[in-house]
PDB file of N, CA and C in Angstrom:
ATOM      1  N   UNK A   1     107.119 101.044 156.740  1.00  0.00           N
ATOM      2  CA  UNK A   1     106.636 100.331 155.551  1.00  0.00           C
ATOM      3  C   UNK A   1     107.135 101.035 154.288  1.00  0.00           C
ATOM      4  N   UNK A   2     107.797 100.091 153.268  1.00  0.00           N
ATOM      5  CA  UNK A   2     108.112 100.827 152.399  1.00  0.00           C
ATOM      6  C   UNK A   2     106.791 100.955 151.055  1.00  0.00           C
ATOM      7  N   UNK A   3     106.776 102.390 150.693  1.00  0.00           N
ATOM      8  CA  UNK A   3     106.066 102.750 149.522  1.00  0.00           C
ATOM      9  C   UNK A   3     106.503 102.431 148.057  1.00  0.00           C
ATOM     10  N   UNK A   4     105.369 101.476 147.825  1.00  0.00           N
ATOM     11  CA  UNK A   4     106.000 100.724 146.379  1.00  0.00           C
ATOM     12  C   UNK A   4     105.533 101.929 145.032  1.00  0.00           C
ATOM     13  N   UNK A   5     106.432 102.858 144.777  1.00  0.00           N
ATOM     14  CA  UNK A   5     106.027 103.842 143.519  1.00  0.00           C
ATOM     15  C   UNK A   5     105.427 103.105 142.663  1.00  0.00           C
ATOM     16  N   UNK A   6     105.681 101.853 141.931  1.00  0.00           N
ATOM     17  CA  UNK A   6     105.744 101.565 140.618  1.00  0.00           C
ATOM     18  C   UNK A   6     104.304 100.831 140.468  1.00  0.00           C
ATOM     19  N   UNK A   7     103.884  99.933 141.771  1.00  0.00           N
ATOM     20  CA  UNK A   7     103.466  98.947 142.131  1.00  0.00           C
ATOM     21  C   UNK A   7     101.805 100.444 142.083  1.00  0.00           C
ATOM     22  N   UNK A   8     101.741 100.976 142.548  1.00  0.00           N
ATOM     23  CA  UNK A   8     101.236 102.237 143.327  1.00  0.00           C
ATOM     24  C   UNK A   8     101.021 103.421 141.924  1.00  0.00           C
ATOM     25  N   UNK A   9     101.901 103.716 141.242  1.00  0.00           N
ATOM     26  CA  UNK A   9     101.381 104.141 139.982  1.00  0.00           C
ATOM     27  C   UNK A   9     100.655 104.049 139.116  1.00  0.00           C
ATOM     28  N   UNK A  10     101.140 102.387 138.289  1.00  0.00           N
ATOM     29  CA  UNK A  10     100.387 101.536 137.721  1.00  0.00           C
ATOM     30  C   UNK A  10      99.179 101.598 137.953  1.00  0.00           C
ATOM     31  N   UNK A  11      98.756 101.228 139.526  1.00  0.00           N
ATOM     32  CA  UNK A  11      97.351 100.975 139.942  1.00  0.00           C
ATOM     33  C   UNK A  11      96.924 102.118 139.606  1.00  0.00           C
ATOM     34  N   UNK A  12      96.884 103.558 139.999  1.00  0.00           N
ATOM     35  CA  UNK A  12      96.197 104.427 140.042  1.00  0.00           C
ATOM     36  C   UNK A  12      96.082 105.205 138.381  1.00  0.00           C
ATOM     37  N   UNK A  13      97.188 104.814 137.320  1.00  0.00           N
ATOM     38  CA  UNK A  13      96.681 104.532 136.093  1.00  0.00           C
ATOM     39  C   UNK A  13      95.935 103.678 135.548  1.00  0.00           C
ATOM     40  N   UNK A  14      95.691 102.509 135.984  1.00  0.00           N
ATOM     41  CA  UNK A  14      94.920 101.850 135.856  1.00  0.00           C
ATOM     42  C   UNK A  14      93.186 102.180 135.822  1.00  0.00           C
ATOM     43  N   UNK A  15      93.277 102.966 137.185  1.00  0.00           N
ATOM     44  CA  UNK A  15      92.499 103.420 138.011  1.00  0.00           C
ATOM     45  C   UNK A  15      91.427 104.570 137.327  1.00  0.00           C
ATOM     46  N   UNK A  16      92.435 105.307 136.578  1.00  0.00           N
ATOM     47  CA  UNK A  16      92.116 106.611 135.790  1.00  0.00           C
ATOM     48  C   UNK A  16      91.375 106.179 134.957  1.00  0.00           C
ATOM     49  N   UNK A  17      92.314 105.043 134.113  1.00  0.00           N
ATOM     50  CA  UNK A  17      91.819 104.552 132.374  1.00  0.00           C
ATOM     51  C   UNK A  17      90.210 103.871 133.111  1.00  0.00           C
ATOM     52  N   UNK A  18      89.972 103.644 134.160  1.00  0.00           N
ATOM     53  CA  UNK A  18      88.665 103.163 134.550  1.00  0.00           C
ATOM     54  C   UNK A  18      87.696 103.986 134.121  1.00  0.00           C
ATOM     55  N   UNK A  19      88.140 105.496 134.988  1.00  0.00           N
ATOM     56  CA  UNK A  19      87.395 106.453 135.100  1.00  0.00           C
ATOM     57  C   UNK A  19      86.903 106.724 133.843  1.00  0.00           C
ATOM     58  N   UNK A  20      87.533 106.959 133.058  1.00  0.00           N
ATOM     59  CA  UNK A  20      87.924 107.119 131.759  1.00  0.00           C
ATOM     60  C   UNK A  20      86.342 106.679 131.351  1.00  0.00           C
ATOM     61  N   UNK A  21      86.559 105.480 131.011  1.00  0.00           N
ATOM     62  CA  UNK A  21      86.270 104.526 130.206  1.00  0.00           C
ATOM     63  C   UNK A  21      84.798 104.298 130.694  1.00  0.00           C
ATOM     64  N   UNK A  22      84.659 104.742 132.004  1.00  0.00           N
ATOM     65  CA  UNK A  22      83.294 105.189 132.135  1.00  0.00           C
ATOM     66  C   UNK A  22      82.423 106.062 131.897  1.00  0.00           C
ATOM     67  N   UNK A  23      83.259 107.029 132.142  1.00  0.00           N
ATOM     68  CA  UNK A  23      82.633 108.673 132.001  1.00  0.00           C
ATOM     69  C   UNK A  23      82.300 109.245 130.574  1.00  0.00           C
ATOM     70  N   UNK A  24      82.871 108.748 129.813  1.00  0.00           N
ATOM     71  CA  UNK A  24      82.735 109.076 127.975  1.00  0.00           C
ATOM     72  C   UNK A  24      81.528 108.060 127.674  1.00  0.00           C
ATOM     73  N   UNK A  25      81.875 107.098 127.309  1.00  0.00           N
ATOM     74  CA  UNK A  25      80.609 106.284 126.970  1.00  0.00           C
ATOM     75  C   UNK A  25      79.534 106.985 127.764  1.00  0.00           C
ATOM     76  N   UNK A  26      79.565 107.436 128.886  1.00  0.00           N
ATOM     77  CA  UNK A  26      77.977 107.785 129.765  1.00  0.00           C
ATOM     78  C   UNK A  26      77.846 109.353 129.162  1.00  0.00           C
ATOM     79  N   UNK A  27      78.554 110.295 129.098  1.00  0.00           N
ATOM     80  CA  UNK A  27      78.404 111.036 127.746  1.00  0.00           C
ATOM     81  C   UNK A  27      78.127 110.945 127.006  1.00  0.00           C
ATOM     82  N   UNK A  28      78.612 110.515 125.925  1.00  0.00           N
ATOM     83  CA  UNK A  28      78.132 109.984 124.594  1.00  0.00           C
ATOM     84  C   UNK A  28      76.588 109.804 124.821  1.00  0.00           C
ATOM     85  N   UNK A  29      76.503 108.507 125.702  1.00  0.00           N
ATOM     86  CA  UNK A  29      74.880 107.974 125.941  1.00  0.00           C
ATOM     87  C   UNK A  29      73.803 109.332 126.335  1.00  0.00           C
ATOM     88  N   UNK A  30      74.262 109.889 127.032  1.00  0.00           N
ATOM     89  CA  UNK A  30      73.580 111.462 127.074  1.00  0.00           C
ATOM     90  C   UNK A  30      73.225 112.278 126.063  1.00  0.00           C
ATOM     91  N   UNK A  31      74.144 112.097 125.363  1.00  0.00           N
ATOM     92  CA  UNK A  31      74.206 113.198 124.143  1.00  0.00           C
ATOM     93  C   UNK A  31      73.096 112.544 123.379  1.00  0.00           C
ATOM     94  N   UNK A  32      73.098 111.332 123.145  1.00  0.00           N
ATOM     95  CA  UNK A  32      72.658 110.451 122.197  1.00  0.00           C
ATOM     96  C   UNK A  32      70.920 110.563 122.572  1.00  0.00           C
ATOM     97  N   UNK A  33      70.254 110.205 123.978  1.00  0.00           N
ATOM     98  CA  UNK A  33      69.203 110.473 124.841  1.00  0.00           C
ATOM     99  C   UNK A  33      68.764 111.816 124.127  1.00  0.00           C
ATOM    100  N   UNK A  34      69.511 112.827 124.534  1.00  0.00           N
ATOM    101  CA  UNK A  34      69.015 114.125 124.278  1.00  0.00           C
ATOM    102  C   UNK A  34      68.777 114.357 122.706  1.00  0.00           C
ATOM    103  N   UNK A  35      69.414 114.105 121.921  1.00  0.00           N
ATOM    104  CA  UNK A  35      69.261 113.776 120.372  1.00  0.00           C
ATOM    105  C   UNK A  35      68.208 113.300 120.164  1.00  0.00           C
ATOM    106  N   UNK A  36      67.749 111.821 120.710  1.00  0.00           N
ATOM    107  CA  UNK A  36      66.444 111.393 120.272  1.00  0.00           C
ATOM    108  C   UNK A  36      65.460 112.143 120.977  1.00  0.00           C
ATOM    109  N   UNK A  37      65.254 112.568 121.976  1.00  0.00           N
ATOM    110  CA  UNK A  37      64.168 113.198 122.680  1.00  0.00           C
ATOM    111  C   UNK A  37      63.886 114.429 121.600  1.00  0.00           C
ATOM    112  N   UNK A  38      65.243 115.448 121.367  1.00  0.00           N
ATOM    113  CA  UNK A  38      64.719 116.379 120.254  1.00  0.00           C
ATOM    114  C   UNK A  38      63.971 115.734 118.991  1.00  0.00           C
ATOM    115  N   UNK A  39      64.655 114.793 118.823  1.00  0.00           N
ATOM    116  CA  UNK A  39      63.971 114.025 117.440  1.00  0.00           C
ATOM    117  C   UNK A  39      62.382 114.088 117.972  1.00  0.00           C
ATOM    118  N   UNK A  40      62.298 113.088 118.751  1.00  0.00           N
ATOM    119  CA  UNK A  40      60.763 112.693 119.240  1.00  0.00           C
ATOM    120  C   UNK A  40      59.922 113.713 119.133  1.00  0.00           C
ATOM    121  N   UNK A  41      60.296 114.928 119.341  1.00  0.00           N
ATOM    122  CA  UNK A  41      59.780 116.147 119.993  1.00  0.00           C
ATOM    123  C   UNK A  41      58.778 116.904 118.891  1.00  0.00           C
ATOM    124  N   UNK A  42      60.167 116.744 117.788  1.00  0.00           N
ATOM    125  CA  UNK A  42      59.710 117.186 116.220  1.00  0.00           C
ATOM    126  C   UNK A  42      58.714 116.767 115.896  1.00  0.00           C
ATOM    127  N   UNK A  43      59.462 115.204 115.688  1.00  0.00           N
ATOM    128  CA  UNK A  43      58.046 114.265 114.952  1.00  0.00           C
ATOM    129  C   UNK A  43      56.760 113.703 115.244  1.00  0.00           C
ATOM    130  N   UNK A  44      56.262 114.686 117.023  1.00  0.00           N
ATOM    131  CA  UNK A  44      55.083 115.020 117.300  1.00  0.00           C
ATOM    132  C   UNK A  44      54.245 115.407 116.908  1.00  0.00           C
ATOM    133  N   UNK A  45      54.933 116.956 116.369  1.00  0.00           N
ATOM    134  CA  UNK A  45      54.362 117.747 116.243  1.00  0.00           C
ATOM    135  C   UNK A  45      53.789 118.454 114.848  1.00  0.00           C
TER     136      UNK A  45
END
């Protein structure tokens, strides 16, 4: 069977920019969580 490089690259760039594109935003959203919780924390007290 022949191995399609190009066909096979693409995808797994593709693949990455997924990863990507998940993993930051769900960061961000973390950072953001933890920000308000300190907030909250303050304006308890």
């Amino acid at each position: 069977m022949y191995f399609d490089w190009i066909t096979w690259s693409i995808w797994l760039v593709g693949f990455i920019i997924l990863i990507i594109w998940i993993l930051v935003p769900a960061r961000e959203f973390k950072k953001l969580v933890q920000k308000r919780r300190a907030e909250h924390k303050l304006n308890n007290h």
